[in-house]
Protein backbone atom coordinates (compact mmCIF):
# COMPACT_ATOMS: atom_id res chain seq x y z
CA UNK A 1 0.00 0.00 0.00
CA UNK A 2 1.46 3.18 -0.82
CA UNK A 3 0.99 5.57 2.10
CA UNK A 4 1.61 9.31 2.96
CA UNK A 5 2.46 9.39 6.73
CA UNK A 6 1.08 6.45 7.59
CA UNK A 7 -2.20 6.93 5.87
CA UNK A 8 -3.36 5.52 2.39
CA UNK A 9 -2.73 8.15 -0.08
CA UNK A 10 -6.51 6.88 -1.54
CA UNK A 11 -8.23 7.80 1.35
CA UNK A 12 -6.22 11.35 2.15
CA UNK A 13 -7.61 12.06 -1.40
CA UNK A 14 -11.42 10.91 -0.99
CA UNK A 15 -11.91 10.42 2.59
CA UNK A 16 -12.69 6.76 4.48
CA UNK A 17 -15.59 4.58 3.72
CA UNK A 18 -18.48 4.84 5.74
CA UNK A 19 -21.76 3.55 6.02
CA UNK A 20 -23.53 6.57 5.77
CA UNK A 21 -23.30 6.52 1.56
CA UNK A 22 -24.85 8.71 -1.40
CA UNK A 23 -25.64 7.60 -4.62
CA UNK A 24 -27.09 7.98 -7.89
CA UNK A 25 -29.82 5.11 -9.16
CA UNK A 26 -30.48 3.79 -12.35
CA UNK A 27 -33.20 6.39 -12.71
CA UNK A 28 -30.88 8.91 -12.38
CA UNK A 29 -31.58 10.59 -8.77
CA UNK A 30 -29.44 11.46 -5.98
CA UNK A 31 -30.68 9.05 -3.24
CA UNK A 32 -29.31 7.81 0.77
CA UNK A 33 -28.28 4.32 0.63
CA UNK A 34 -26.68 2.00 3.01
CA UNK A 35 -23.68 0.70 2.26
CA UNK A 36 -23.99 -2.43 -0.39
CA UNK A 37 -27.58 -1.03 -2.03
CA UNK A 38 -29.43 -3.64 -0.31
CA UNK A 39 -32.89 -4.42 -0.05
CA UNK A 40 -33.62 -1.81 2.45
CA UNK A 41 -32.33 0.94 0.09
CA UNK A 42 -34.70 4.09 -0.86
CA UNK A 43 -33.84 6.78 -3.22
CA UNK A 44 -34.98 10.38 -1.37
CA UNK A 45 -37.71 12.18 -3.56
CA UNK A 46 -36.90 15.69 -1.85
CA UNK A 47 -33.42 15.50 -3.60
CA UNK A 48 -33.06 16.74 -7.01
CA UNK A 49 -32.48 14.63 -10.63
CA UNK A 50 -29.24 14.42 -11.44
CA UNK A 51 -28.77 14.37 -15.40
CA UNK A 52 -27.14 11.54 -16.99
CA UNK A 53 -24.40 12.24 -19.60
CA UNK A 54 -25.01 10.51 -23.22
CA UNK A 55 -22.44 7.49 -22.25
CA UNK A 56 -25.01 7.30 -19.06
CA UNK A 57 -27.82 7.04 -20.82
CA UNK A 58 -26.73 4.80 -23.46
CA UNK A 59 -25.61 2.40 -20.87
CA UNK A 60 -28.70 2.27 -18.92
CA UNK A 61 -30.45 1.83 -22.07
CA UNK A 62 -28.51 -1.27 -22.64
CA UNK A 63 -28.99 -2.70 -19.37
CA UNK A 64 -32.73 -2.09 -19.44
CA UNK A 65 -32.82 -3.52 -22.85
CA UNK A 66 -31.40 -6.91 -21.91
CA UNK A 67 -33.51 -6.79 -18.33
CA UNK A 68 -36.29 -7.09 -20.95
CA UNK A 69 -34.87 -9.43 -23.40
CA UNK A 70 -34.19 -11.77 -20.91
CA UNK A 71 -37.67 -11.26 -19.08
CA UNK A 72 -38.96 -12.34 -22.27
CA UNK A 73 -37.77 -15.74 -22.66
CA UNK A 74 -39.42 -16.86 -19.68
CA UNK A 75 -36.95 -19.36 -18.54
CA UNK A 76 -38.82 -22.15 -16.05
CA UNK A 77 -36.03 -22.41 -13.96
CA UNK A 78 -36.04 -18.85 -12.83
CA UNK A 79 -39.85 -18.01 -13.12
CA UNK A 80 -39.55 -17.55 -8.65
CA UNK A 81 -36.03 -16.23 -8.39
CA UNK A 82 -35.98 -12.71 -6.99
CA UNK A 83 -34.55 -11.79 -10.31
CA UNK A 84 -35.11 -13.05 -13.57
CA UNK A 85 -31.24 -11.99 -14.60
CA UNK A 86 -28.13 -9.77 -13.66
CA UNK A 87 -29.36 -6.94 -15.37
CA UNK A 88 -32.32 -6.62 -12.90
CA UNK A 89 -30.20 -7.49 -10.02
CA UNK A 90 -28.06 -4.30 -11.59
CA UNK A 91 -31.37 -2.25 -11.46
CA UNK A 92 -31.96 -2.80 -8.71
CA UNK A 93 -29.17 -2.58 -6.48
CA UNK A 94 -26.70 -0.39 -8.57
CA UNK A 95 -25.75 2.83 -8.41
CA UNK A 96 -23.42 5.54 -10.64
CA UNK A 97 -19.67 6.26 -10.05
CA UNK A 98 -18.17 9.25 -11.29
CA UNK A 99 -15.30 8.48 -13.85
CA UNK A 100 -12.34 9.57 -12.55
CA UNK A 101 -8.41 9.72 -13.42
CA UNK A 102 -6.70 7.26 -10.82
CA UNK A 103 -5.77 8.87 -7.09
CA UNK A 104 -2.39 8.87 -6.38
CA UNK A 105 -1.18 5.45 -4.60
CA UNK A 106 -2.99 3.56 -7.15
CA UNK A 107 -1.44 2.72 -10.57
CA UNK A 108 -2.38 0.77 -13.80
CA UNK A 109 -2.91 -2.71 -14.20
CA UNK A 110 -3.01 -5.26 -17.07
CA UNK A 111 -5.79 -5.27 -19.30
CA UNK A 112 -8.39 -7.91 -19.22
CA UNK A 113 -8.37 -8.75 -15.57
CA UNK A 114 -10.85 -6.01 -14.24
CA UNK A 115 -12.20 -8.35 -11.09
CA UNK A 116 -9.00 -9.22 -9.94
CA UNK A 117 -7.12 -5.95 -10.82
CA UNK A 118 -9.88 -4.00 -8.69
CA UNK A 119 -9.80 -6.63 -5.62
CA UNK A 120 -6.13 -6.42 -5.85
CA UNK A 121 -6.90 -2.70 -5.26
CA UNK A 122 -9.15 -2.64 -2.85
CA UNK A 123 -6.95 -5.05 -0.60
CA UNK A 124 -4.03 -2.66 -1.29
CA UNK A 125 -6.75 0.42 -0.36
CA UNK A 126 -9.47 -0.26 2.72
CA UNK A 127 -11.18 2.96 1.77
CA UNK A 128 -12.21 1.73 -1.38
CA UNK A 129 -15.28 -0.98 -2.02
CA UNK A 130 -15.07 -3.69 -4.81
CA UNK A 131 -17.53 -3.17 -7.24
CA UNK A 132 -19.28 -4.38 -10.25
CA UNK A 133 -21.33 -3.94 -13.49
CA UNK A 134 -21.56 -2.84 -16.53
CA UNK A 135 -19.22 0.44 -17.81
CA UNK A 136 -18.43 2.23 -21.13
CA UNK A 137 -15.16 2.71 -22.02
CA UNK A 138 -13.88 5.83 -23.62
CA UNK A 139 -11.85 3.94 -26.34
CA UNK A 140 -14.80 1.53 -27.45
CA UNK A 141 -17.47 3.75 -26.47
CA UNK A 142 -19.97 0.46 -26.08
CA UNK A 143 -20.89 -1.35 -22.55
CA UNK A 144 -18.54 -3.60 -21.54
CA UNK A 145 -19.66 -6.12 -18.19
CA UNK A 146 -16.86 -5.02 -16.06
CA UNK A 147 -14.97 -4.45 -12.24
CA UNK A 148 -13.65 -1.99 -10.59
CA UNK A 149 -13.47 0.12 -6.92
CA UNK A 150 -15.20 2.72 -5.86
CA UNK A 151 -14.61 5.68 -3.07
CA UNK A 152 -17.00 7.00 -0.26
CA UNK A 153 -18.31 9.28 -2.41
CA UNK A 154 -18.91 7.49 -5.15
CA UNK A 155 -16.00 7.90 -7.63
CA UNK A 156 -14.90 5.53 -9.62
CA UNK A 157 -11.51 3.75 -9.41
CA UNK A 158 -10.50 1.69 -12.76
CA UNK A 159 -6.78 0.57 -12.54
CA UNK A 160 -7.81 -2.02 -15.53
CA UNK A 161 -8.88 1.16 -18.28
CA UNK A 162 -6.68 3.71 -16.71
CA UNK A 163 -3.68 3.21 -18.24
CA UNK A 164 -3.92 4.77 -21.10
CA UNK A 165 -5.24 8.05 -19.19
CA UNK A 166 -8.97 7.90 -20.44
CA UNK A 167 -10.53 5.49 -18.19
CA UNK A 168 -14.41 5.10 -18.86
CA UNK A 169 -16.84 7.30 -19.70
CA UNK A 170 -19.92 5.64 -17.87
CA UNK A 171 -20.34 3.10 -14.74
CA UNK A 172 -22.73 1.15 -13.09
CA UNK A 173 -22.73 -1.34 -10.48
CA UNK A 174 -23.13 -2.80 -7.11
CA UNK A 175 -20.71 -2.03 -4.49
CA UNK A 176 -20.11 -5.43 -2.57
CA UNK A 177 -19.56 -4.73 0.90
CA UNK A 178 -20.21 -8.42 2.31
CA UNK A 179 -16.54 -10.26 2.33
CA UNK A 180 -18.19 -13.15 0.90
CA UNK A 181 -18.80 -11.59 -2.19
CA UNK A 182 -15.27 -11.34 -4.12
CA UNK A 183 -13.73 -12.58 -6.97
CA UNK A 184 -11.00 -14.99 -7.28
CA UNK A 185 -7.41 -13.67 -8.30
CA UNK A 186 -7.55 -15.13 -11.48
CA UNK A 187 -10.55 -15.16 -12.59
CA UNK A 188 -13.97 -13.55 -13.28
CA UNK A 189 -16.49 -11.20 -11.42
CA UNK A 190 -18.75 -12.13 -8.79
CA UNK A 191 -21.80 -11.57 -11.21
CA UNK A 192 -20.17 -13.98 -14.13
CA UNK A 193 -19.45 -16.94 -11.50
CA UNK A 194 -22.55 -19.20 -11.21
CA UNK A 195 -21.64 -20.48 -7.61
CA UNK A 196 -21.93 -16.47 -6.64
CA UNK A 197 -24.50 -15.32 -8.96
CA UNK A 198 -26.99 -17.64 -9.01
CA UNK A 199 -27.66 -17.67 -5.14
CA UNK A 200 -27.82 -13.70 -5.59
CA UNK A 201 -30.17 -14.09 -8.69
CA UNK A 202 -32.50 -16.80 -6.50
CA UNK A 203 -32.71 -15.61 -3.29
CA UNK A 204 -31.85 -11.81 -3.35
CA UNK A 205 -29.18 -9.67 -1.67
CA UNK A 206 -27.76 -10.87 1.28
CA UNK A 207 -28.06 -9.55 4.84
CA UNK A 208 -25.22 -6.74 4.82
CA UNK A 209 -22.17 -7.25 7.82
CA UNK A 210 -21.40 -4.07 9.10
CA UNK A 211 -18.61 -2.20 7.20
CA UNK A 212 -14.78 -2.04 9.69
């Protein structure tokens, strides 16, 4: 962990993690949440719409889109799971980070190893909360499913797209607070593994541990 007297250089620049957590849903509002967007979570109407950018709203478009395409086919199998597929779990439980150009104390990683690249990170950084979704990417300028971290206040931190500078232009996701709920080292995201998703997809979000 790189530090500046004695304290993670991440968190001097966006402050510690805490339960007490703002973000903005997939319909674009500024709402409280508790840590980990679980069940309990409830956007406030007194605070205002915030407006998406065009690589927002294409990528909630897309995510929407195959919520419904995959409502449509009316699988057996999932007919009582709490959600029909990851893209509803996304709706509801996931929330905007900001793009962002990476903190100091946090440098590039290799390219097509976003889930472990951004638990590396958030091993490396306390402050910061594994997260995961769906993202746009500057270069490609399409949704990509994707990992990275994300700060108390909601920024996002991409050490996998960062390297060339640009990062990504749009990102949504869960934040996974519960330490159960990580990918492997070397391999893929908590929302691609069956053994993790499928219990999430069948019997909903778990009950949150509180955060250190």
């Amino acid at each position: 962990m790189h530090a500046t007297g004695g304290r993670d250089t991440v968190t001097a620049s966006f402050g510690r993690r805490d339960t007490a957590r703002h973000r903005r849903t997939a319909a674009g509002s500024l709402g409280s949440v508790r840590a980990g967007g679980g069940p309990e979570s409830k956007v406030s109407a007194s605070l205002p719409v915030m407006t998406l950018t065009p690589a927002e709203r294409m990528l909630i478009g897309f995510i929407r889109q195959q919520a419904e395409l995959e409502r449509s086919f009316d699988r057996w199998g999932t007919v009582d799971w709490t959600y029909r597929s990851v893209y509803d779990f996304l709706l509801a439980h996931g929330q905007w980070c900001t793009p962002a150009a990476l903190p100091s104390g946090v440098g590039p990683m290799p390219e097509r190893h976003c889930y472990a690249n951004a638990r590396r990170t958030e091993l490396a950084h306390p402050s910061l909360v594994y997260t995961e979704g769906w993202a746009v990417s500057v270069h490609a300028g399409t949704p990509f499913a994707h990992g990275w971290c994300t700060t108390a206040e909601g920024v996002a931190v991409d050490p996998t797209w960062s390297w060339s500078g640009a990062g990504g232009s749009a990102y949504f996701g869960v934040l996974f607070t519960d330490s159960a709920l990580r990918p492997g080292l070397d391999g893929g995201g908590v929302l691609e593994d069956p053994e993790t998703a499928f219990p999430l997809l069948r019997d909903g979000w778990p009950l949150e541990q509180p955060l250190p």
